[in-house]
N, C-alpha and C. Protein backbone atom coordinates (compact mmCIF):
# COMPACT_ATOMS: atom_id res chain seq x y z
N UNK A 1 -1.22 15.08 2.37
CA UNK A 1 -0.71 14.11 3.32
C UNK A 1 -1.62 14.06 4.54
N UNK A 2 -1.43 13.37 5.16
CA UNK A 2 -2.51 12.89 6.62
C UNK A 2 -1.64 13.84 7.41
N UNK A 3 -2.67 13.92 8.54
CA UNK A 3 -2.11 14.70 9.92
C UNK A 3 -1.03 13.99 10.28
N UNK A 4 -1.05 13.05 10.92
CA UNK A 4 -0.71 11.77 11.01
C UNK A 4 1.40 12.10 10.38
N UNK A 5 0.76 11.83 8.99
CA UNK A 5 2.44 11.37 8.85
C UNK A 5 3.15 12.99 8.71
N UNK A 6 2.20 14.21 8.66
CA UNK A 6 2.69 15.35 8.90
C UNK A 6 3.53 15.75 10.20
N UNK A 7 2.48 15.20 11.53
CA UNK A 7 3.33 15.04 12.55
C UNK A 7 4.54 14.56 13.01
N UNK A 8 4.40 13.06 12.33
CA UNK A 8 5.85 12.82 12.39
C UNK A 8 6.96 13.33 11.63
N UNK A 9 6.94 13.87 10.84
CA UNK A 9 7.50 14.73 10.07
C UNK A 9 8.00 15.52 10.96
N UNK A 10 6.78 16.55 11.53
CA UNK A 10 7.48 17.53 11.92
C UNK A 10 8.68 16.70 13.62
N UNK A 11 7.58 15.94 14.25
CA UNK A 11 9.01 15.58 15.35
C UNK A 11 9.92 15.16 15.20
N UNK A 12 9.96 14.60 14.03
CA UNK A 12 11.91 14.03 13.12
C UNK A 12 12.41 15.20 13.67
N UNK A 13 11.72 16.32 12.43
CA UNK A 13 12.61 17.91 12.21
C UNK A 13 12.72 18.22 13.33
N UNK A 14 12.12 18.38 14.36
CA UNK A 14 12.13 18.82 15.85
C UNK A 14 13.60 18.38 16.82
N UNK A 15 13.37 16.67 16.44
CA UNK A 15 14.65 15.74 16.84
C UNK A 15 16.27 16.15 15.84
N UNK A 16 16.09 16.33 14.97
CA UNK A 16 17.30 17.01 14.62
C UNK A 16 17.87 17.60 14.86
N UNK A 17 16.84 19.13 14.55
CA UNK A 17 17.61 20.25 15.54
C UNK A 17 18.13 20.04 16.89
N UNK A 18 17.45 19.72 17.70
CA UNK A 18 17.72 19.56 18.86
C UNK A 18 19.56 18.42 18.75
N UNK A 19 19.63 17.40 17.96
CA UNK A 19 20.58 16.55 17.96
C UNK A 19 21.85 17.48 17.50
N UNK A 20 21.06 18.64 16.49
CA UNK A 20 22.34 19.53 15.97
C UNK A 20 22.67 20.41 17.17
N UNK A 21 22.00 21.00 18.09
CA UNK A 21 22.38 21.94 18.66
C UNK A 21 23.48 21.28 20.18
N UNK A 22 23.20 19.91 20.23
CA UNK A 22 23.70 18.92 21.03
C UNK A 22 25.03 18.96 21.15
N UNK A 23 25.22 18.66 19.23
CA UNK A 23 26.46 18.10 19.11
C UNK A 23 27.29 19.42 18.94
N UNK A 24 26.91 21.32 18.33
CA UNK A 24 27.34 22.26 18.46
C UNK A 24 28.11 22.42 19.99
N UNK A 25 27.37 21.95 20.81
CA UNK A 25 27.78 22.38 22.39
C UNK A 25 28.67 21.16 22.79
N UNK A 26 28.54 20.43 22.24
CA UNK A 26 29.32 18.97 22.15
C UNK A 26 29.25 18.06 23.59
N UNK A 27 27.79 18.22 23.47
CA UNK A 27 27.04 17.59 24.44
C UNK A 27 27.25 15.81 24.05
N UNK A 28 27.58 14.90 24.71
CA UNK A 28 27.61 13.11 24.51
C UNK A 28 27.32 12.74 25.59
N UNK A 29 26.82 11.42 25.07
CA UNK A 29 26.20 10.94 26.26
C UNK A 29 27.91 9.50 26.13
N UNK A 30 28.13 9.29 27.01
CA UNK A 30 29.38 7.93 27.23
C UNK A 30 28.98 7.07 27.70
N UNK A 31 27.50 6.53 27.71
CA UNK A 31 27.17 5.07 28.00
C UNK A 31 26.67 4.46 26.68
N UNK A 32 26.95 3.12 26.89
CA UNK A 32 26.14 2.39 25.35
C UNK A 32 24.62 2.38 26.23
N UNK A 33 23.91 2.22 26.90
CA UNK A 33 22.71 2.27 27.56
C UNK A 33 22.34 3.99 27.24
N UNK A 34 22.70 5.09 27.26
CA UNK A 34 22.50 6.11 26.85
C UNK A 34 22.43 6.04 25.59
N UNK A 35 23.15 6.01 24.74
CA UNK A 35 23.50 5.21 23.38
C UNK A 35 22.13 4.75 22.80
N UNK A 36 22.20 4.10 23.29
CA UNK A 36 20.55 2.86 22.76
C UNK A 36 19.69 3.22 23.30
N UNK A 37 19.30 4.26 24.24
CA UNK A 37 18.08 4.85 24.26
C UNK A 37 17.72 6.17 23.32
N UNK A 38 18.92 7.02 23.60
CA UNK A 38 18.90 8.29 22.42
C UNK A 38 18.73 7.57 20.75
N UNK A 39 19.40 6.18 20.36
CA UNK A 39 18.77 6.11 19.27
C UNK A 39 17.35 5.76 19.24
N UNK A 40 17.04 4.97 19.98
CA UNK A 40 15.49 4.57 20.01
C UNK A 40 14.54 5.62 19.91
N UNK A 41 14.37 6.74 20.75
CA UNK A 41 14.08 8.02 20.90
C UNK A 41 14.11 8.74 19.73
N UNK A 42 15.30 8.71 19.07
CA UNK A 42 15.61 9.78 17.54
C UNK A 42 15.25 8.75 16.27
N UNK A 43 14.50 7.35 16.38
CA UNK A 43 14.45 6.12 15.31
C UNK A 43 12.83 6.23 15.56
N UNK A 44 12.33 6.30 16.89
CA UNK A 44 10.79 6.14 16.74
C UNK A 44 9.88 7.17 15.72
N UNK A 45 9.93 7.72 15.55
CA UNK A 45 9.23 8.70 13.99
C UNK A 45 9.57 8.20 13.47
N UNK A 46 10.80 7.74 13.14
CA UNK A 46 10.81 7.54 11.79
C UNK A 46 10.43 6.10 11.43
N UNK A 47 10.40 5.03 12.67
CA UNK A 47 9.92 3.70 12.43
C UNK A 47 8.01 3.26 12.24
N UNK A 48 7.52 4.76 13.36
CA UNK A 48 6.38 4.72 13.25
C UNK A 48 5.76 5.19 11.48
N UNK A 49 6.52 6.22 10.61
CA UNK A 49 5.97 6.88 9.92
C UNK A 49 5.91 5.85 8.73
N UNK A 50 7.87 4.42 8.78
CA UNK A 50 7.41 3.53 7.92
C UNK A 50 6.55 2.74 8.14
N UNK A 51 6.18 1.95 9.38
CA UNK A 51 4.99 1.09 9.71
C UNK A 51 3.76 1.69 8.95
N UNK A 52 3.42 2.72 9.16
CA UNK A 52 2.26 3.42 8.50
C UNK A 52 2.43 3.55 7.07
N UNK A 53 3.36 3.74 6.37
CA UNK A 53 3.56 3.76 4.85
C UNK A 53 3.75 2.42 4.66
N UNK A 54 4.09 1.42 5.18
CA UNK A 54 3.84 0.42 4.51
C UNK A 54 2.76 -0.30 4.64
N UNK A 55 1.40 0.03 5.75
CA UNK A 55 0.42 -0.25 5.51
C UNK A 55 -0.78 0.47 4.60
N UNK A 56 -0.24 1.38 3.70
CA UNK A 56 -0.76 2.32 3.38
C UNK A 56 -1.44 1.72 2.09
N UNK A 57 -2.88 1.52 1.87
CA UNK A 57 -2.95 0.94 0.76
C UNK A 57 -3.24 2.30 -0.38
N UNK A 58 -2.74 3.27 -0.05
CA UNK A 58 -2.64 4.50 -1.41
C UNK A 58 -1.72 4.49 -2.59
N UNK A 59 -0.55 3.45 -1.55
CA UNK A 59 0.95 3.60 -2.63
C UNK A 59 1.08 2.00 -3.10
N UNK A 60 1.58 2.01 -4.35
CA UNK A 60 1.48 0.83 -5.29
C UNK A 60 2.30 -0.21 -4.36
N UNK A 61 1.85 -1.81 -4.48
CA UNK A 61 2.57 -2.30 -3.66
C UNK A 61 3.84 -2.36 -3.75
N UNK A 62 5.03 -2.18 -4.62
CA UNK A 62 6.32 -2.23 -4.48
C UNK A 62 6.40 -1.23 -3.56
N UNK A 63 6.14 0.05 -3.80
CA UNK A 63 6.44 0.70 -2.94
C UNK A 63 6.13 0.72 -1.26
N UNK A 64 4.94 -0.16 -1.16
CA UNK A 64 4.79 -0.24 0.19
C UNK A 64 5.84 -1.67 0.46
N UNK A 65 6.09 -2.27 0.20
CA UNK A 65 7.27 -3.36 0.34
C UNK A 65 8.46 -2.78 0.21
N UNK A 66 8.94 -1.42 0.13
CA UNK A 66 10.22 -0.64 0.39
C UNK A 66 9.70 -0.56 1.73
N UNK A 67 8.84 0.31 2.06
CA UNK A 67 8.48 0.93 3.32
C UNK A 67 8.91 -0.30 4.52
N UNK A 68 8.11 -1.24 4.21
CA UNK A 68 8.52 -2.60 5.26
C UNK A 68 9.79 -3.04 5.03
N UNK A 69 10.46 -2.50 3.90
CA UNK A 69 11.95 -3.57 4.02
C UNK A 69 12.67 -2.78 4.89
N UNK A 70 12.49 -0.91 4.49
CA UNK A 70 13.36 -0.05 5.25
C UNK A 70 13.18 -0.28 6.54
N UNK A 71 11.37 -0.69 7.36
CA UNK A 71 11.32 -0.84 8.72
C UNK A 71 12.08 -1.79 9.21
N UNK A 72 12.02 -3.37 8.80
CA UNK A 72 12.54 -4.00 9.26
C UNK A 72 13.93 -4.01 9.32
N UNK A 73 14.68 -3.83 8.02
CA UNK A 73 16.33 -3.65 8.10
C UNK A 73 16.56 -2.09 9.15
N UNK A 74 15.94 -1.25 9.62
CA UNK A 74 15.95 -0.43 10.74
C UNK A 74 16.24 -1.12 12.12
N UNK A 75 15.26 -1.95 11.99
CA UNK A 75 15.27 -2.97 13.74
C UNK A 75 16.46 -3.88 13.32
N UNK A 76 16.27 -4.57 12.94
CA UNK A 76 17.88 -5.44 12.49
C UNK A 76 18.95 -4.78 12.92
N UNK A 77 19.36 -3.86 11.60
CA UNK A 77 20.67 -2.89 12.57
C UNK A 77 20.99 -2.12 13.66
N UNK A 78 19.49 -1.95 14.64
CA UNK A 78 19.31 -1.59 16.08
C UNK A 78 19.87 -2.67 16.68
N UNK A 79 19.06 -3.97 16.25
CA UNK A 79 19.72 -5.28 17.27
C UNK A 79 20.80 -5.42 17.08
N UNK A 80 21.27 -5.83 16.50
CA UNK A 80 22.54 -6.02 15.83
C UNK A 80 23.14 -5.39 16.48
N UNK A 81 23.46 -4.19 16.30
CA UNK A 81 24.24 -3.40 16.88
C UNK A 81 24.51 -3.37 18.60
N UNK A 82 23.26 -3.16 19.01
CA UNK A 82 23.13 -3.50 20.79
C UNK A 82 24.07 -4.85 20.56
N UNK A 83 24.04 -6.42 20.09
CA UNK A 83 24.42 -7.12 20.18
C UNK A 83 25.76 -7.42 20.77
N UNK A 84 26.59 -6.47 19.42
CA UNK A 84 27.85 -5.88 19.00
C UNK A 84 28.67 -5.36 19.84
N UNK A 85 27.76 -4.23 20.42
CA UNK A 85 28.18 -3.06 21.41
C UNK A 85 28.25 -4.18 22.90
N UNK A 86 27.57 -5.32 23.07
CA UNK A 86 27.85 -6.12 24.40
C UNK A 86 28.86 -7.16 23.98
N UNK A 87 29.22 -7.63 23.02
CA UNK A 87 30.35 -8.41 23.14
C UNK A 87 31.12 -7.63 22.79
């Protein structure tokens, strides 16, 4: 694998723990503006690592056309949701 998508790898795993040890202490945040930044924050690895797999010309193209469907239906249900959360 590349440095690259190793890294993000590892700051997912990094962001987890940290989200597990959060919710152990039962740490929340009670704003939707807190809300939608902690996801943005805990979504960026993993949006950067599909952008990069789906430009990846190593993997057959279906599979890089998962990679872009998962990115985009990612941002969709971000918006969406912010949308949601204001009306």
């Amino acid at each position: 694998m590349k440095k690259q998508y190793i890294l993000l790898l590892s700051v997912f795993a990094v962001e987890i723990f940290i989200v597990a040890i959060l919710n152990e202490r039962n740490i929340k945040v009670q704003s939707w503006i807190g809300n939608a930044i902690g996801v943005f924050i805990f979504l960026l690895p993993i949006q950067i690592l599909l952008f990069l797999l789906g430009h990846n010309e190593m993997f057959i193209a279906k599979r890089r056309m998962c990679f872009k469907v998962a990115f985009w239906f990612i941002n969709i249900c971000y918006l969406l949701g912010g949308v949601a959360s204001l009306v």
